[in-house]
Protein backbone atom coordinates (compact mmCIF):
# COMPACT_ATOMS: atom_id res chain seq x y z
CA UNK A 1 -78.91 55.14 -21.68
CA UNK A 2 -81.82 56.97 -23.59
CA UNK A 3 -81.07 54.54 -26.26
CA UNK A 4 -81.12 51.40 -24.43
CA UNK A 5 -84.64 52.50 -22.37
CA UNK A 6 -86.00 53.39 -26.00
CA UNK A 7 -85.37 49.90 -26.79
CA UNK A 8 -86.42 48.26 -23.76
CA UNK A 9 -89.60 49.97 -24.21
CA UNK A 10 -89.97 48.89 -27.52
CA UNK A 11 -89.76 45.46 -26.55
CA UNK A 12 -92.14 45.78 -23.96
CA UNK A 13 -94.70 47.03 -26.09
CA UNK A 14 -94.26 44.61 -28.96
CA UNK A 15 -94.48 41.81 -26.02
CA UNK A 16 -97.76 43.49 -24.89
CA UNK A 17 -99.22 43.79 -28.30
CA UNK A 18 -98.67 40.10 -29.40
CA UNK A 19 -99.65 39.35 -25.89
CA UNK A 20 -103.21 41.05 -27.17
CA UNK A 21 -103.33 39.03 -30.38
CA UNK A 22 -102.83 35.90 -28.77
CA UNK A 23 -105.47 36.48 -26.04
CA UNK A 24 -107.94 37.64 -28.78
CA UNK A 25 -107.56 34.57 -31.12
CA UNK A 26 -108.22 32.63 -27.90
CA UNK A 27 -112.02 32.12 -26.68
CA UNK A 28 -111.26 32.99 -23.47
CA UNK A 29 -109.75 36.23 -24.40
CA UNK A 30 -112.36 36.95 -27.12
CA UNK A 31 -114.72 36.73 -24.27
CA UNK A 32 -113.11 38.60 -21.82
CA UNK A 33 -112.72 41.35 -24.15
CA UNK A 34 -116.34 41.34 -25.22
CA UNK A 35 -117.08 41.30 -20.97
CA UNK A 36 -115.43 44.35 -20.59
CA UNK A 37 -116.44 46.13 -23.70
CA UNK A 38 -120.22 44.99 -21.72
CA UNK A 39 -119.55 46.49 -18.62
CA UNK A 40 -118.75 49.83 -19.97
CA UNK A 41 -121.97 50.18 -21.72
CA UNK A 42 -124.14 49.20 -19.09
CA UNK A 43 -122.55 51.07 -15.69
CA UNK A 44 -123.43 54.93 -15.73
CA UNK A 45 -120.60 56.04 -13.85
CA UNK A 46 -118.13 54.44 -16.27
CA UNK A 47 -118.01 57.44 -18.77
CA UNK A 48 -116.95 55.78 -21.71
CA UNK A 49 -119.51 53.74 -23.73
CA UNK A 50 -116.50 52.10 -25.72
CA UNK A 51 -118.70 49.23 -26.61
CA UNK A 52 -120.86 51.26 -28.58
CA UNK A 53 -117.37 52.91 -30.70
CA UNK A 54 -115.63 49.37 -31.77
CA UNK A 55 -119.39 47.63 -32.70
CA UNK A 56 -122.02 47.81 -35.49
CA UNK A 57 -125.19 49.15 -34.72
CA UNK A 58 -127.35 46.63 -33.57
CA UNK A 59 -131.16 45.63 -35.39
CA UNK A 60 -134.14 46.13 -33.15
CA UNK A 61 -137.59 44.67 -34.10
CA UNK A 62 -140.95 45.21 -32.11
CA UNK A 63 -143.83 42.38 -32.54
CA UNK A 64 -147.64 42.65 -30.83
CA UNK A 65 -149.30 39.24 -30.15
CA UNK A 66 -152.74 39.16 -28.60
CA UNK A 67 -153.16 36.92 -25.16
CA UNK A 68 -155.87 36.53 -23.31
CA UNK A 69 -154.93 39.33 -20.82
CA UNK A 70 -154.09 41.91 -23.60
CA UNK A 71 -151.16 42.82 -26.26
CA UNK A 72 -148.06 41.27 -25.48
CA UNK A 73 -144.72 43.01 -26.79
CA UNK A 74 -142.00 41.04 -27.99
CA UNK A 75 -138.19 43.31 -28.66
CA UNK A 76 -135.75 41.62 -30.27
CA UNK A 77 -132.18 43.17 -30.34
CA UNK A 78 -129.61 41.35 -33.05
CA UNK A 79 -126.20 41.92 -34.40
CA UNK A 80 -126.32 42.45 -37.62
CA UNK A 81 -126.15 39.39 -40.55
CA UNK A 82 -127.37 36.33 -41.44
CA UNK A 83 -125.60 34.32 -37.99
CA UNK A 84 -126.35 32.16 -36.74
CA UNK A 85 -126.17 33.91 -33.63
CA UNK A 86 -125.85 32.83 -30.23
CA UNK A 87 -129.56 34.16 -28.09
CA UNK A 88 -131.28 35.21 -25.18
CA UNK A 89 -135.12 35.41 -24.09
CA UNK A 90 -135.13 37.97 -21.26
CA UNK A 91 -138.41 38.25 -19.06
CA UNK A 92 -138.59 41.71 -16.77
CA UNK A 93 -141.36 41.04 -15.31
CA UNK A 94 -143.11 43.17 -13.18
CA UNK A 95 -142.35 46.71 -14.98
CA UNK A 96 -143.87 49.53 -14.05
CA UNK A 97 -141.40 51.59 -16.50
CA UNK A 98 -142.94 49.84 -19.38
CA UNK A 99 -141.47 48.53 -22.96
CA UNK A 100 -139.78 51.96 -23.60
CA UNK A 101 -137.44 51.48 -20.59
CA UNK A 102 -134.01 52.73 -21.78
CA UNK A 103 -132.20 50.45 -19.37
CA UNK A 104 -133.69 47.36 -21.01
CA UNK A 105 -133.07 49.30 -24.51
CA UNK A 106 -129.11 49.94 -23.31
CA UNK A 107 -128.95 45.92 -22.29
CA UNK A 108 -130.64 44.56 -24.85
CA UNK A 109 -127.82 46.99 -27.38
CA UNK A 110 -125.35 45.94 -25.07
CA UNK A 111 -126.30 41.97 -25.20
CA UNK A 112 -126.35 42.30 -29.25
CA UNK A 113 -122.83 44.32 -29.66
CA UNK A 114 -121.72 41.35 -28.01
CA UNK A 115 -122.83 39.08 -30.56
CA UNK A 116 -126.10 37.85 -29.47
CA UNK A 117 -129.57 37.86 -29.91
CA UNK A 118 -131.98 39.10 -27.23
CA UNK A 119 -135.81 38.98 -27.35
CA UNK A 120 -137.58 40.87 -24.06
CA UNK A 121 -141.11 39.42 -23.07
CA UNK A 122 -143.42 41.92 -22.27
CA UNK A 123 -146.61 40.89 -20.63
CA UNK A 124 -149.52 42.70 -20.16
CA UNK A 125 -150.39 41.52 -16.40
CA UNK A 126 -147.13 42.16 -15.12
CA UNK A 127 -146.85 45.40 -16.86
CA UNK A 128 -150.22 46.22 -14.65
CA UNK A 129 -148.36 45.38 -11.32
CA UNK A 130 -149.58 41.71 -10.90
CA UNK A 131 -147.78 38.12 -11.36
CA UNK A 132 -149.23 35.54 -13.61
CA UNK A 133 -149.15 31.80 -13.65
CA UNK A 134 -149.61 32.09 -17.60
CA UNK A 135 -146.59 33.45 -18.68
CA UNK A 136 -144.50 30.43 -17.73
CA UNK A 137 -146.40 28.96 -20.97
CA UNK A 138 -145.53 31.92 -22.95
CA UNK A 139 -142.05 32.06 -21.88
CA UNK A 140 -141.99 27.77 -22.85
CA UNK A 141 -143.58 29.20 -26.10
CA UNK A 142 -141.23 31.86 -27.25
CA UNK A 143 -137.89 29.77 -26.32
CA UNK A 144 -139.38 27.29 -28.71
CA UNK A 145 -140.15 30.05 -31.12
CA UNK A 146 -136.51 31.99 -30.58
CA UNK A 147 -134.61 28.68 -31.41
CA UNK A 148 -136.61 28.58 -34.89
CA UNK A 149 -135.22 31.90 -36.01
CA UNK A 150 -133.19 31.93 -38.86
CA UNK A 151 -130.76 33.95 -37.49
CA UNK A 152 -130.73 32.11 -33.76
CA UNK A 153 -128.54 28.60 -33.48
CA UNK A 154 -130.75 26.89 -31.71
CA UNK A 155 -127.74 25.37 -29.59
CA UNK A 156 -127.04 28.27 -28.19
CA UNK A 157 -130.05 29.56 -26.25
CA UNK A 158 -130.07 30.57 -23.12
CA UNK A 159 -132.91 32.73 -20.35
CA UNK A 160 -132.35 35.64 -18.63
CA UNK A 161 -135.06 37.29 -16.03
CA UNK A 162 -135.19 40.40 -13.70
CA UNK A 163 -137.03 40.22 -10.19
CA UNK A 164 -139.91 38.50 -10.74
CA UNK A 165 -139.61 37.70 -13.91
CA UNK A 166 -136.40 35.89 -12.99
CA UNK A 167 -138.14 34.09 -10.55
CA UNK A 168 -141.35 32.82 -13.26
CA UNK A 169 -138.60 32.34 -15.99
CA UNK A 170 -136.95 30.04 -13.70
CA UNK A 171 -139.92 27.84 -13.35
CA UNK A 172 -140.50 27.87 -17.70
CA UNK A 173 -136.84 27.16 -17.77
CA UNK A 174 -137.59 23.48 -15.47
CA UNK A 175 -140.69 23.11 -17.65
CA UNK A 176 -140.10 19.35 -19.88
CA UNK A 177 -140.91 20.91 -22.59
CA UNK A 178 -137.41 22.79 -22.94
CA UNK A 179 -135.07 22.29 -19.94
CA UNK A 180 -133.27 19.85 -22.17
CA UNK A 181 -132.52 22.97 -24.68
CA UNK A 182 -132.10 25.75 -22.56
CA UNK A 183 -127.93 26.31 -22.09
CA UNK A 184 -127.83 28.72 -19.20
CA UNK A 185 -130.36 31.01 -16.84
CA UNK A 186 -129.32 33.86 -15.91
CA UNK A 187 -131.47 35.11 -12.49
CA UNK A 188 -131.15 38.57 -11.15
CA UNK A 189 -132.97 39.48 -7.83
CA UNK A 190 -134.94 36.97 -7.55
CA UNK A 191 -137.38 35.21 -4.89
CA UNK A 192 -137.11 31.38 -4.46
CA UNK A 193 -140.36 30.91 -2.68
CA UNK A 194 -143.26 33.75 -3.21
CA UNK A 195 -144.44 32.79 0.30
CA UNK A 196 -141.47 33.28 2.06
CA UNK A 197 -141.37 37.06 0.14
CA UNK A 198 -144.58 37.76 1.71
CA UNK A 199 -143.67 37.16 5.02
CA UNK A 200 -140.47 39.45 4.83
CA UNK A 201 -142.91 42.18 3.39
CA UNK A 202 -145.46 41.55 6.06
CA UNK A 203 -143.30 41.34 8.90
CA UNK A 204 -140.46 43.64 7.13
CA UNK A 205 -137.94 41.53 8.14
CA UNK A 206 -135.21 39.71 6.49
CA UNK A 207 -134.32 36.02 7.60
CA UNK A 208 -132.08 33.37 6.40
CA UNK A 209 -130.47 30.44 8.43
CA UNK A 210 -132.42 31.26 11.70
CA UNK A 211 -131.48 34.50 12.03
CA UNK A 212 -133.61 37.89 11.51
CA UNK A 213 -132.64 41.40 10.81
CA UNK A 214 -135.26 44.55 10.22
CA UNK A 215 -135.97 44.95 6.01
CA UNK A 216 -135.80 48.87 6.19
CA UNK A 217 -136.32 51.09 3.08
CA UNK A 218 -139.18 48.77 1.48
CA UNK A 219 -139.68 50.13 -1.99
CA UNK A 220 -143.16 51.12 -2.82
CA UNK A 221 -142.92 48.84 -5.73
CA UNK A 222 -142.96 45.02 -3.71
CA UNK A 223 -145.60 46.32 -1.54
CA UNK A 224 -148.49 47.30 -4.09
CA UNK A 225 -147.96 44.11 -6.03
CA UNK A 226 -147.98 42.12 -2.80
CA UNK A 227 -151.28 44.22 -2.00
CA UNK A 228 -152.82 42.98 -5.01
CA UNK A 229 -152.17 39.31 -5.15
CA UNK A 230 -153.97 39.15 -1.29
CA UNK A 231 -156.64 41.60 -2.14
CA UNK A 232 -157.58 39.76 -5.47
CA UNK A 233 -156.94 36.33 -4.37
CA UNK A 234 -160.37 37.21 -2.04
CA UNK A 235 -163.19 35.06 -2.95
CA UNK A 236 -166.41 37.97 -2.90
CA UNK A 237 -166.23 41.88 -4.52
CA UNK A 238 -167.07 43.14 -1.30
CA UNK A 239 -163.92 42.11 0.63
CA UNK A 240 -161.83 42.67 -2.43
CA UNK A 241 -163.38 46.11 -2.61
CA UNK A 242 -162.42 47.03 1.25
CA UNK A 243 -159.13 46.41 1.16
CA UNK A 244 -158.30 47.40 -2.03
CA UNK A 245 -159.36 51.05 -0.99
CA UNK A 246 -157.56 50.51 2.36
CA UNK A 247 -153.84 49.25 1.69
CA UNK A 248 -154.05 49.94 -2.33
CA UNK A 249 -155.66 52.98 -2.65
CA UNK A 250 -154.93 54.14 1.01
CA UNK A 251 -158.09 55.41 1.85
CA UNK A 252 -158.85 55.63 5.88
CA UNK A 253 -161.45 52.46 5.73
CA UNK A 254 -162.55 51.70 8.90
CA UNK A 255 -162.90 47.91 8.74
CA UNK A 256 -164.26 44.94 11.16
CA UNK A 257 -162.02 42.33 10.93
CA UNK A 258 -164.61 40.24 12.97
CA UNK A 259 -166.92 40.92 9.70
CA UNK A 260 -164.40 39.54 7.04
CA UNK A 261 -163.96 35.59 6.21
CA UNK A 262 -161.16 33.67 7.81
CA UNK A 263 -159.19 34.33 4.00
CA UNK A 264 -159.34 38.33 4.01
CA UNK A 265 -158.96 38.34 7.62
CA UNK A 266 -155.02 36.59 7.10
CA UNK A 267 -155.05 38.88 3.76
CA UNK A 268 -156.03 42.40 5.86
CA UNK A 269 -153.64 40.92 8.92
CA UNK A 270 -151.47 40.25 6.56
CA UNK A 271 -151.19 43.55 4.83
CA UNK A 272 -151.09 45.57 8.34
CA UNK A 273 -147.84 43.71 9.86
CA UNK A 274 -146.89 41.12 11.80
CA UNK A 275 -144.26 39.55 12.75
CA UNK A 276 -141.93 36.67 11.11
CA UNK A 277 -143.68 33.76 12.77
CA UNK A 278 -147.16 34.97 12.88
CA UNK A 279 -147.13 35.87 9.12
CA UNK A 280 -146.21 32.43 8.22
CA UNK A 281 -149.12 31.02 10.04
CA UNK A 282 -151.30 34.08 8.08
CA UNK A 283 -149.78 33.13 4.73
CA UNK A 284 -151.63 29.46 5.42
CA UNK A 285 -154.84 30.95 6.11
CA UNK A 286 -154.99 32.64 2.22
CA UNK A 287 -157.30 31.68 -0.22
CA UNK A 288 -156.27 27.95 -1.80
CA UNK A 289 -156.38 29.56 -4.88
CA UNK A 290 -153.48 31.82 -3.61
CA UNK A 291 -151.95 28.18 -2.35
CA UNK A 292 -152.05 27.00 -5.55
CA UNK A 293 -150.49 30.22 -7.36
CA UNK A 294 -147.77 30.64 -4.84
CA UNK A 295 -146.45 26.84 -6.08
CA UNK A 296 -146.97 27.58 -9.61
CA UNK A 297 -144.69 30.69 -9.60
CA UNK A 298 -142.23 29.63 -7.14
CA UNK A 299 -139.04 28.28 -8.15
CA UNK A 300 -138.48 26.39 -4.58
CA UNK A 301 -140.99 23.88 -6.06
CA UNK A 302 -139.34 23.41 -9.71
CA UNK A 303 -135.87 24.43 -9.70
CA UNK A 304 -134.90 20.71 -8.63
CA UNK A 305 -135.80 20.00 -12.62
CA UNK A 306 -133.40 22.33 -14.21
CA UNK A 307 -131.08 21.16 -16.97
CA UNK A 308 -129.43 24.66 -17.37
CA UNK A 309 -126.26 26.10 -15.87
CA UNK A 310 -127.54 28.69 -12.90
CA UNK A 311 -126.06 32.08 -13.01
CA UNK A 312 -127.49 34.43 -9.83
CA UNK A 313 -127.31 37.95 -9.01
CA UNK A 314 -128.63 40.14 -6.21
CA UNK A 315 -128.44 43.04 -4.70
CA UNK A 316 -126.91 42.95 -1.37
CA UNK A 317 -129.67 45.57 0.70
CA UNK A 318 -132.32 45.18 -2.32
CA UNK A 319 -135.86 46.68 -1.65
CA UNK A 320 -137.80 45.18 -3.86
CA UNK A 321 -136.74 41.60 -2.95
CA UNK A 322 -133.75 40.51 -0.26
CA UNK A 323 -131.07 38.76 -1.05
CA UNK A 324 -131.56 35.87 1.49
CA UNK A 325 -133.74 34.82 -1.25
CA UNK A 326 -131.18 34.23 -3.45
CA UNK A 327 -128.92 32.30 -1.08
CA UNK A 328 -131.73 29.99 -0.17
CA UNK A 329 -131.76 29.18 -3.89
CA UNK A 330 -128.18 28.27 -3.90
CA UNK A 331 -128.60 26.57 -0.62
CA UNK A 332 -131.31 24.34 -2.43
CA UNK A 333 -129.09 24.05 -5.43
CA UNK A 334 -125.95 22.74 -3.46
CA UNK A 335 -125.56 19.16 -4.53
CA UNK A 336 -126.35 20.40 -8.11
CA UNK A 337 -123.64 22.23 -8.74
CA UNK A 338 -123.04 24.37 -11.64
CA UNK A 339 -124.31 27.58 -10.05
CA UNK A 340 -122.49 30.69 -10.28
CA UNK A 341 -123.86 33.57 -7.95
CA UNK A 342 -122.51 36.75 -7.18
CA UNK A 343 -123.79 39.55 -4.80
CA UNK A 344 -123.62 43.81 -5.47
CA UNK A 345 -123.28 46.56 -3.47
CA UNK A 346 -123.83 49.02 -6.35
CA UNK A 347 -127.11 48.25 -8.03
CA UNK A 348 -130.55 49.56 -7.22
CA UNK A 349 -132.17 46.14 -7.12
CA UNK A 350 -131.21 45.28 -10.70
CA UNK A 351 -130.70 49.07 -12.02
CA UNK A 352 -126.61 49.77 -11.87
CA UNK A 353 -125.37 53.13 -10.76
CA UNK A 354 -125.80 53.06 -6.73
CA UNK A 355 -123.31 55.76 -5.78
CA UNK A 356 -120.11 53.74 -4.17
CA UNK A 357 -116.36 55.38 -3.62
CA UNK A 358 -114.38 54.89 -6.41
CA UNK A 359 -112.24 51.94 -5.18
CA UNK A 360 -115.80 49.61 -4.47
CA UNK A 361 -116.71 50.61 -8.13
CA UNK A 362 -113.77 49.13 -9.45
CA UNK A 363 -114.52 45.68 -7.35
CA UNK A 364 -118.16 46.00 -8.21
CA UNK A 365 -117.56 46.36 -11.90
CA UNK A 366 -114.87 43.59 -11.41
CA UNK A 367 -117.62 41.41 -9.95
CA UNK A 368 -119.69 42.55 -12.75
CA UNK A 369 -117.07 41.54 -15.55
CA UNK A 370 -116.17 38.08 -14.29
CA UNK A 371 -120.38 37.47 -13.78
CA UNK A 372 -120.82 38.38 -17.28
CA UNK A 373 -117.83 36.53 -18.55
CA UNK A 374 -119.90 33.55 -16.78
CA UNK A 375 -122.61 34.36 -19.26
CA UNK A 376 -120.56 35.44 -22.08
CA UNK A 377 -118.88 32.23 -22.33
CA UNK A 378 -122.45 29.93 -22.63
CA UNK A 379 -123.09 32.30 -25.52
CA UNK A 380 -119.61 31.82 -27.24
């Protein structure tokens, strides 16, 4: 009997290991493999980094180009060789952890053991808290630039953003310019209309297909940079000046709202609560300049245009942005087709590593795998 089970067992594991071949010298097993070698370097609580044992190190390159606002920083991450490579321009947007973030560093290793290139946009303005209408040019400029590398094939280019950067990169990826090149976006936590985001912060409330439900937990983050686009938006110093110190600075300003113009009236009512319906009437009483911003940056007004195949992830209970805005971009998308979206329970906005039992991490970083195998698979 010992015999016989010896043999058996030899079978099975001979079975098994041509199994392996044959799934690796398939595409769809290569890239499952390299989707699971991802996940491992990018969750915390998985303990083994195997990615980073079976891979070469990976080339990182830091550029400076001046912009009107200040130094932008471009990081490129890139396997190693001549290529051509499969690539990735990734936008984080608003980053208050800066260029030397070691989750973008892990990611952008991560994205390059699996065989691509990635380039992170850093801008100035959204380093200082604020969105800008002018990096949807730069981002149009540097996917022209990426394909040009001469280690990038320029067929294989895709776009990848982070909160509000996922949101603006959205809008450069619909631009004419390039939404004929671009092969994929990739969009985690995003908004789909910078209005709508306002009015959840304002009213701290979360709403989606008629029905409403309190936003608790707010991070400190949305807030500030949703106090300064109203406070600068305002038209004279003065006003600016007032309620900057009173819901930036959070000084006790005693302020007549019967003194302030109609726009930093909605801006200060704005910025003190109110509720769903009466902050959408506020949000109409900004500056136009505001109005004009809010349509520039918002992918409700652009998304229509996109070429690229959609990939979406959120954060179920995200406090930076909800995840109703996410589903009323697929909702938009619907007749499209070709978008792939998948929500988390065990990411911090778009940081993984929320503490979940053991069984959810296992379906979380299942989720994770088959989203990245999504992404994977455009960069084959």
């Amino acid at each position: 009997m010992g015999s016989r089970w010896r043999k058996l067992a030899l079978a099975l594991l001979t079975m098994v290991a041509l199994g392996l071949v044959l799934l690796a010298a398939l595409p769809q097993g290569r890239t499952g493999v390299r989707s699971a070698l991802f996940v491992t370097q990018v969750v915390p609580a998985i303990p083994l980094e195997v990615q980073s044992w079976v891979t070469p190190e990976p080339i990182m390159e830091r550029k400076m180009f001046p912009t009107p606002d200040g130094d932008g920083i471009i990081d490129i991450y890139r396997p190693p060789g001549d290529g051509p490579h499969s690539a990735i321009l990734l936008f984080p947007g608003v980053a208050p952890a800066g260029e030397d973030d070691p989750r973008v560093s892990n990611l952008g290793e991560a994205l390059a053991r699996s065989g691509s290139v990635a380039m992170f946009y850093w801008s100035p303005v959204e380093l200082n808290l604020r969105i800008s209408a002018d990096d949807v040019d730069r981002l149009v400029q540097l996917f022209k630039e990426m394909r040009q590398l001469p280690y990038v094939d320029p067929d294989k280019v895709g776009m990848a953003g982070f909160s509000v950067g996922a949101s603006i990169g959205m809008v450069a990826a619909s631009r004419d310019e390039i939404r004929h090149d671009v092969t994929f976006f990739n969009a985690f936590g995003p908004y789909f209309d910078l209005r709508d985001l306002m009015i959840a912060l304002s009213s701290e409330t979360r709403f989606y297909h008629g029905e409403t439900r309190p936003w608790q937990d707010i991070d400190w983050l949305s807030h500030e940079v949703f106090a300064l686009q109203l406070v600068e938006s305002l038209e004279t110093a003065e006003e600016r000046g007032l309620l900057r110190r009173r819901f930036v600075e959070d000084e006790p300003v005693e302020i007549d709202q019967g003194e302030l113009s109609p726009e930093a009236r909605a801006a200060y009512r704005l910025l003190d609560g109110l509720s769903v319906d009466k902050a959408r009437e506020a949000t109409w009483q900004l500056p136009e300049s505001l109005h004009e911003k809010i349509v520039k940056v918002s992918p409700r007004y652009h998304v229509h245009r996109m070429e690229a195949r959609l990939l979406i992830m959120h954060d179920r209970e995200d406090r930076h942005i909800p995840a109703e805005e996410s589903r009323r971009l697929v909702d938009a998308l619907e007749e499209r087709g070709d978008v792939y979206y998948t929500e988390f329970s065990f990411f911090d906005h778009v940081t993984p590593g929320e503490t979940v039992s053991p069984p959810e991490l296992v379906v979380e970083a299942g989720k994770l795998f088959l989203h990245m195998y999504n992404i994977l698979w455009e960069l084959r």
